[in-house]
N, C-alpha and C. Protein backbone atom coordinates (compact mmCIF):
# COMPACT_ATOMS: atom_id res chain seq x y z
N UNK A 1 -11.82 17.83 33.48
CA UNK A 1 -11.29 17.18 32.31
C UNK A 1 -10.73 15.83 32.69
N UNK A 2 -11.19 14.96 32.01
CA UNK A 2 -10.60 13.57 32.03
C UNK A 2 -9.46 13.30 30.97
N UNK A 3 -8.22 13.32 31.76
CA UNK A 3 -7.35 12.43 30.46
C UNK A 3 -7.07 11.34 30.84
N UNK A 4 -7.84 10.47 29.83
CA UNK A 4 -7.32 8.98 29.56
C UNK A 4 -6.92 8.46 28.66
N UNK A 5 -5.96 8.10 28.95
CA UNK A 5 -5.15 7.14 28.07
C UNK A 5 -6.21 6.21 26.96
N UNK A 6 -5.90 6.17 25.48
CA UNK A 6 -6.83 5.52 24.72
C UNK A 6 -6.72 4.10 24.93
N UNK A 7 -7.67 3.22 24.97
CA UNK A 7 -7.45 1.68 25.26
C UNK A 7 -7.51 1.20 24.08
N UNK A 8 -6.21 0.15 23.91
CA UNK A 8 -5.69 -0.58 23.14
C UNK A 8 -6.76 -1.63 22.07
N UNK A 9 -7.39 -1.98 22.94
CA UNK A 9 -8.61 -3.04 22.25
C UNK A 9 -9.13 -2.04 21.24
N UNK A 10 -9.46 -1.18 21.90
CA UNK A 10 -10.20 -0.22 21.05
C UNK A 10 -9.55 0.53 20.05
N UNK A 11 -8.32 0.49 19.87
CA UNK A 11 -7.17 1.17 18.71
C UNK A 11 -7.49 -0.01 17.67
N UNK A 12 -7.28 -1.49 18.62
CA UNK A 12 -7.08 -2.14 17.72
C UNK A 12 -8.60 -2.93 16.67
N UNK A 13 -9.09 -2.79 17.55
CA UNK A 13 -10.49 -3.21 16.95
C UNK A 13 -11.01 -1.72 15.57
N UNK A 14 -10.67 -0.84 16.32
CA UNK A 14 -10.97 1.05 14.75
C UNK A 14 -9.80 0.44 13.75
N UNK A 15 -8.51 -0.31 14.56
CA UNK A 15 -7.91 -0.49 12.85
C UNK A 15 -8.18 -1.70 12.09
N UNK A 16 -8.29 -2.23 12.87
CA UNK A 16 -9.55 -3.35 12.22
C UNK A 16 -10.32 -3.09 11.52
N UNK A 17 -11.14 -2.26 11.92
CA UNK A 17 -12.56 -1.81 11.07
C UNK A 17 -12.34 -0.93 9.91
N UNK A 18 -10.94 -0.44 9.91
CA UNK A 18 -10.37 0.51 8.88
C UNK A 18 -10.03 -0.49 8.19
N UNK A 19 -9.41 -1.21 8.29
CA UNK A 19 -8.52 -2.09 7.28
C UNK A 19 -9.95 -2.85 6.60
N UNK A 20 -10.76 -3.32 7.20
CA UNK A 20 -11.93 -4.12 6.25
C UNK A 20 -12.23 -3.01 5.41
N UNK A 21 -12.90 -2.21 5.82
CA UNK A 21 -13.47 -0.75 5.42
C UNK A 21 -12.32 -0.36 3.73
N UNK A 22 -11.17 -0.51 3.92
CA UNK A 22 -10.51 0.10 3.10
C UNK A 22 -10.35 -1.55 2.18
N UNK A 23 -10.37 -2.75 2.86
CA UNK A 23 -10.79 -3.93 1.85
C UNK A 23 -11.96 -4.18 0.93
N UNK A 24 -13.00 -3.44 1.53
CA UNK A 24 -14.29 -3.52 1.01
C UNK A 24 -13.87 -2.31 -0.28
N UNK A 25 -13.32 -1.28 -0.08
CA UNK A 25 -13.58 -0.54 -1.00
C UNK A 25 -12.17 -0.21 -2.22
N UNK A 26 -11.34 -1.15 -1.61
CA UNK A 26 -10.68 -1.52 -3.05
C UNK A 26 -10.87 -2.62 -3.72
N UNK A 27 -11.82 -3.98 -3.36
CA UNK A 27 -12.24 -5.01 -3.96
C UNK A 27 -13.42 -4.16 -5.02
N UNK A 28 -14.23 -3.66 -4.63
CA UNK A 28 -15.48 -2.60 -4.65
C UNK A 28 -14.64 -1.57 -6.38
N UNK A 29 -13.70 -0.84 -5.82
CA UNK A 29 -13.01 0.04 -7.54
C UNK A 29 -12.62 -0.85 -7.98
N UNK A 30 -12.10 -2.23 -7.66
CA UNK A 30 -10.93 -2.86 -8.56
C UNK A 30 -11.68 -3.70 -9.39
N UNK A 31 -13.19 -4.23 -9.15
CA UNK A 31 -13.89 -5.20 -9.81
C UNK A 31 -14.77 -4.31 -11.12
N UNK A 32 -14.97 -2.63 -9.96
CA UNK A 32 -16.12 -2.16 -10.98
C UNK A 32 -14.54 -1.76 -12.83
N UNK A 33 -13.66 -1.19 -12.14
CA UNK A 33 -12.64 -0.72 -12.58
C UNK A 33 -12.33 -1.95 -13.69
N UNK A 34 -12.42 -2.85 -13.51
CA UNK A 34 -11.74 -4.04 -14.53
C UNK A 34 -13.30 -4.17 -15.61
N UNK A 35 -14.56 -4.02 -14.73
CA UNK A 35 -15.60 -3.98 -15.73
C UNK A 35 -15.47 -3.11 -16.62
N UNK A 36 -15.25 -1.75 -16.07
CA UNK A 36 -15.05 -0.93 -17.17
C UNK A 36 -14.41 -1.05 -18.22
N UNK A 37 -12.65 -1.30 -18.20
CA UNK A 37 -12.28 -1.46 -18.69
C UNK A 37 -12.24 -2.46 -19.97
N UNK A 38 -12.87 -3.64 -19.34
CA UNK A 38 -13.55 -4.85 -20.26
C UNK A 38 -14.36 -4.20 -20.86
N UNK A 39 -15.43 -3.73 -20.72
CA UNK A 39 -16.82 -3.52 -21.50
C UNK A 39 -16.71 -2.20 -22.37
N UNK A 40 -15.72 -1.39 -21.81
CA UNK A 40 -15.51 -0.51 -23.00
C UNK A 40 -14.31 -0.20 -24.05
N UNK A 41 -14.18 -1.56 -24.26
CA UNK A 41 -12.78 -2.26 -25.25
C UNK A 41 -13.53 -1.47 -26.92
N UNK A 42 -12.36 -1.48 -27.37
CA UNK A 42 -12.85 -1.16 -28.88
C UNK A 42 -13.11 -2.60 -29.96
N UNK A 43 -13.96 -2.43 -30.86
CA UNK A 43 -14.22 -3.41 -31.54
C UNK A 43 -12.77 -4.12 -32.00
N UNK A 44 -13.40 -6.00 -32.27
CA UNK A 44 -12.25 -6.36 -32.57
C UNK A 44 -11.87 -6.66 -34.14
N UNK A 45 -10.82 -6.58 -34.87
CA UNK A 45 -10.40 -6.24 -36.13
C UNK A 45 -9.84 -7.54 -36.33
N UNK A 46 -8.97 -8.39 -35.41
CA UNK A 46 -8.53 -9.64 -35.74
C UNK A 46 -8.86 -10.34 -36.85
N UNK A 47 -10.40 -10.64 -36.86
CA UNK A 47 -10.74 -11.56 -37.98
C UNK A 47 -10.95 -11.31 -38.77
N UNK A 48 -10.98 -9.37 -39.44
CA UNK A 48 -10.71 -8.51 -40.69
C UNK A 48 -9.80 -9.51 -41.51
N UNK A 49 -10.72 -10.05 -42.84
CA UNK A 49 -9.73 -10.34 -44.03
C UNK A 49 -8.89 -9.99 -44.84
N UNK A 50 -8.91 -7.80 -44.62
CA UNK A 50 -8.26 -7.59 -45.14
C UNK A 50 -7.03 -7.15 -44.77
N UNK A 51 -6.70 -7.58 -43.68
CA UNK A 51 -5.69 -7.10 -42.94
C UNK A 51 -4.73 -8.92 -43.11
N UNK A 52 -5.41 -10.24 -43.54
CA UNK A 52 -4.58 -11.26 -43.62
C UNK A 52 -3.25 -10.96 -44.32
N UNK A 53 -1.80 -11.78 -43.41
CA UNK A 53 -0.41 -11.05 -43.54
C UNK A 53 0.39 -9.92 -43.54
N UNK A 54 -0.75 -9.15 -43.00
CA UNK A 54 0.27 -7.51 -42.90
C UNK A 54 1.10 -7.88 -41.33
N UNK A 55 0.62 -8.84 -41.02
CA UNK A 55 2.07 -8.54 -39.74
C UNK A 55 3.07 -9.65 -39.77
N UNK A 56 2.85 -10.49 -41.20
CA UNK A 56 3.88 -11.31 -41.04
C UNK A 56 4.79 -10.96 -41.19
N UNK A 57 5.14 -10.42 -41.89
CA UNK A 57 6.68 -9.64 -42.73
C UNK A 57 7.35 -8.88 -41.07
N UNK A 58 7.11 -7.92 -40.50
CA UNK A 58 7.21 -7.41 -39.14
C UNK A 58 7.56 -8.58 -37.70
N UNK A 59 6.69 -9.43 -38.22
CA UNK A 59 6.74 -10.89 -36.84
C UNK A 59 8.02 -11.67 -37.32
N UNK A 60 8.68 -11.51 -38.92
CA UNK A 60 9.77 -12.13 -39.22
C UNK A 60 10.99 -11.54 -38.87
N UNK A 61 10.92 -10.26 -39.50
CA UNK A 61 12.01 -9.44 -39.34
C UNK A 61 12.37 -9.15 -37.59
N UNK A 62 11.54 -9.67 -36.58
CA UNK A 62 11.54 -9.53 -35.35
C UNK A 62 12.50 -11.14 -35.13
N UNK A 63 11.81 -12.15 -35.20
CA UNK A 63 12.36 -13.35 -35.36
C UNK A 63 13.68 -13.05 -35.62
N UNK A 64 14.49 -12.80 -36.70
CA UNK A 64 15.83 -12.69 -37.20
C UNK A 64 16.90 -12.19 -36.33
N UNK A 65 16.02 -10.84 -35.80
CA UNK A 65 16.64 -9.89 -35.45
C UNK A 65 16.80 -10.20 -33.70
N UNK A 66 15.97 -10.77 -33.03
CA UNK A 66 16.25 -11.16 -31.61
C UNK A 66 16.00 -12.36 -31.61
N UNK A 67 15.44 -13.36 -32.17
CA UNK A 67 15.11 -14.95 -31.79
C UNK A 67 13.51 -15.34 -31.46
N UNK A 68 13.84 -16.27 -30.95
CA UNK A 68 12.24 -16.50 -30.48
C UNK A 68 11.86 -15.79 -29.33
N UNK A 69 12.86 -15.51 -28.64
CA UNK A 69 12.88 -14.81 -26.89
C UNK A 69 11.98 -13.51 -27.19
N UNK A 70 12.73 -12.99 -28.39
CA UNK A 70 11.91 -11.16 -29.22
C UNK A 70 10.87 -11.83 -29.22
N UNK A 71 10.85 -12.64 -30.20
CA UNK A 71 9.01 -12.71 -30.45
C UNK A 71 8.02 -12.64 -29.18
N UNK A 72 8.70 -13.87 -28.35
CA UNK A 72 7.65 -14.48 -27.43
C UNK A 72 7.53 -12.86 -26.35
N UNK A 73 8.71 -12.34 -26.13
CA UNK A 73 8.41 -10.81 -25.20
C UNK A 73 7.42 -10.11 -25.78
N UNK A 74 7.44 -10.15 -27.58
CA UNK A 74 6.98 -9.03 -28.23
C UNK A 74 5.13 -9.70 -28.13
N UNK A 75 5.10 -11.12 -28.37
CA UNK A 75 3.68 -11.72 -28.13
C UNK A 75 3.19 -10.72 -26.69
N UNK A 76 3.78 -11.12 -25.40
CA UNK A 76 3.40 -11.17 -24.66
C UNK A 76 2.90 -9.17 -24.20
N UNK A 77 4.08 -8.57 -25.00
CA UNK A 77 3.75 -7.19 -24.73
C UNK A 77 2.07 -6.70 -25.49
N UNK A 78 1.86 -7.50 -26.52
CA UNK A 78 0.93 -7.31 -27.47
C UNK A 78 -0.75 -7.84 -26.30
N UNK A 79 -0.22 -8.88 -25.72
CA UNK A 79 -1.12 -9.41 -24.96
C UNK A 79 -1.65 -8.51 -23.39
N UNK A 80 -0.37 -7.82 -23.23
CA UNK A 80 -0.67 -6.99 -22.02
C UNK A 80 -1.80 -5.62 -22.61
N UNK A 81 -1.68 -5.53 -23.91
CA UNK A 81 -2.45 -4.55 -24.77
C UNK A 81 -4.06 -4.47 -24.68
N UNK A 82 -4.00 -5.87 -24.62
CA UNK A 82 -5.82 -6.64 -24.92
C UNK A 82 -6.70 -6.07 -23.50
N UNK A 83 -7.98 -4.97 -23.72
CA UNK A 83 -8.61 -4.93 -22.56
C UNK A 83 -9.33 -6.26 -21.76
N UNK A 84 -8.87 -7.36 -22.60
CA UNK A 84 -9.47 -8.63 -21.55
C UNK A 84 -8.30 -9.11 -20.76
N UNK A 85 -7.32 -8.82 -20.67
CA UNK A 85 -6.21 -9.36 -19.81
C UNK A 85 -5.62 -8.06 -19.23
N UNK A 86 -6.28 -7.48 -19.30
CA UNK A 86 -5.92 -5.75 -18.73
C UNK A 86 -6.87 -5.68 -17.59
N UNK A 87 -8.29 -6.52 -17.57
CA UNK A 87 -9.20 -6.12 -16.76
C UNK A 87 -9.04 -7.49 -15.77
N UNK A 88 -8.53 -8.61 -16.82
CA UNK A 88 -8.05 -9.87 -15.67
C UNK A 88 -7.13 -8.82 -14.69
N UNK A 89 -5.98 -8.64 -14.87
CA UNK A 89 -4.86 -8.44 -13.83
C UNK A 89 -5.37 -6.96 -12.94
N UNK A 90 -6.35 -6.02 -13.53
CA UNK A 90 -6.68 -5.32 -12.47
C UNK A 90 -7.83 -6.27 -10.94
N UNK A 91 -8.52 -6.90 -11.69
CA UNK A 91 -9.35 -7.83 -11.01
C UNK A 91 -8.29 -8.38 -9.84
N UNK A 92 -7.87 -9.36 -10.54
CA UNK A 92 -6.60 -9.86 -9.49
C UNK A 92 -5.69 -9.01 -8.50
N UNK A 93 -5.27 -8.33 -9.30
CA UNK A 93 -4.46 -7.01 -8.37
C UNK A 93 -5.79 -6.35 -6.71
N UNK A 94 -6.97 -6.57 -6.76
CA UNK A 94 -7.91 -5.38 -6.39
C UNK A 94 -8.36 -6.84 -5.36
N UNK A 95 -8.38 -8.01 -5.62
CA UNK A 95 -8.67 -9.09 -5.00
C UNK A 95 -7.51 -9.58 -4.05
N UNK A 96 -6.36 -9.47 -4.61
CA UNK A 96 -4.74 -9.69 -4.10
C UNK A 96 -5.08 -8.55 -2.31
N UNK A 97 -5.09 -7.64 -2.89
CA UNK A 97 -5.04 -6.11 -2.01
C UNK A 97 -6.22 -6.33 -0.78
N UNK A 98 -7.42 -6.60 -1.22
CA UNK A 98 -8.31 -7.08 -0.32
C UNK A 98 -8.30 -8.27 0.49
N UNK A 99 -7.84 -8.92 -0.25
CA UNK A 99 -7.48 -10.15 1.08
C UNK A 99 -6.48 -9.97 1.94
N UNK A 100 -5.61 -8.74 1.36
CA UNK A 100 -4.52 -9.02 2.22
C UNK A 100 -5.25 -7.73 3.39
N UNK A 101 -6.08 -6.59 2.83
CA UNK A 101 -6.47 -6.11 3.83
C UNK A 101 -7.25 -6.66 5.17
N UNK A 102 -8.39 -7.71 4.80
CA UNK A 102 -9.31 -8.29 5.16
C UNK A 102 -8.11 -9.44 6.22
N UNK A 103 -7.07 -10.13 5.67
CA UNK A 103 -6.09 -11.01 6.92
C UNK A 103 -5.57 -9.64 7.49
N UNK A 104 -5.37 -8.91 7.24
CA UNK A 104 -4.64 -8.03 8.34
C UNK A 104 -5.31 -7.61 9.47
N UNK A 105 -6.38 -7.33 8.87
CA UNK A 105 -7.62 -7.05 9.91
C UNK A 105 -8.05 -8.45 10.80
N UNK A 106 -7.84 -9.78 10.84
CA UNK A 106 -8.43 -10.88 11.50
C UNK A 106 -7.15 -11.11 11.77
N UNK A 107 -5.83 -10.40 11.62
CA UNK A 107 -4.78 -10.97 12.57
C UNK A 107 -4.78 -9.67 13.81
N UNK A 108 -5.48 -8.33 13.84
CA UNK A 108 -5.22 -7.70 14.58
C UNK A 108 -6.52 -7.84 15.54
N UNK A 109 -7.49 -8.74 15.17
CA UNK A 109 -8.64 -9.33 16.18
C UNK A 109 -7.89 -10.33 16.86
N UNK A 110 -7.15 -11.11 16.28
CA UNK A 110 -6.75 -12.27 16.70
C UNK A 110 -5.81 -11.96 17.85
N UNK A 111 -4.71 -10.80 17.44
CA UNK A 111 -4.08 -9.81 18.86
C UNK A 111 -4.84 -9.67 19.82
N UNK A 112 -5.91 -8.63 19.19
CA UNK A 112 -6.44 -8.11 20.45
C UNK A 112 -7.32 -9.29 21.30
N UNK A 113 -7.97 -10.58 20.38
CA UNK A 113 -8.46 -11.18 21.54
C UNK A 113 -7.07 -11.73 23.03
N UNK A 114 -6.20 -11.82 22.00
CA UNK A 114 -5.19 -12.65 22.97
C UNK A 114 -4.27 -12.28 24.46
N UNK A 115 -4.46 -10.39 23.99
CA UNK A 115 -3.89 -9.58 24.98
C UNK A 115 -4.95 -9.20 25.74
C-alpha cells in the first residue's frame, strides 16, 4: 500500500475544474430559467380599453395616504411583478454567479501556477 499525501496542484487544479464546471452550469439554469420564465408570461391586458381608470382612484388614494415615496415603492413593487424584469434579474443574478465562479477558478490557477 502506498500512502501518499494528495498533491496540491492537483487539489487545486479538481477545484478549479469544479468551480468552472459548477459556472458552466449555473450560467446554463439561469439563462434557460429566465427564458422560461419570459416566454411563458401570461397575455398582456394593459392596453384593454376596458379596464381605462380602474386604477386611478387606488394610485390616488395611495398618493394621499404615503406620498410619492408610496407610489414610486408601490410602481416599483408592481414592476418586480412583470415576467420581463423577473427574467432580466434572474439572467443577471445566473451571469453575476458565473463569473464569479469562472474568477475564482483563474485565481486558483493563478495560485497554483505561482507555488
Amino acid at each position: 500500500m502506498t500512502d501518499k499525501a494528495p498533491d496540491p496542484f492537483s487539489t487545486f487544479q479538481r477545484r478549479a475544474r469544479l468551480l468552472r464546471i459548477t459556472g458552466i452550469v449555473v450560467l446554463l439554469l439561469g439563462l434557460g430559467g429566465a427564458g422560461v420564465v419570459y416566454w411563458t408570461r401570461p397575455p398582456d391586458v394593459s392596453e384593454d380599453l376596458s379596464l381605462v381608470g380602474f386604477d386611478r382612484a387606488r394610485t390616488r388614494q395611495m398618493e394621499i395616504l404615503y406620498g410619492k415615496q408610496g407610489r414610486l415603492i408601490e410602481d416599483l413593487a408592481n414592476d418586480l411583478k412583470e415576467p420581463g424584469t423577473q427574467a432580466i434579474l434572474i439572467a443577471t443574478a445566473s451571469v453575476l454567479l458565473a463569473s464569479g465562479c469562472f474568477y475564482l477558478a483563474k485565481m486558483l490557477d493563478v495560485d497554483n501556477e505561482t507555488n
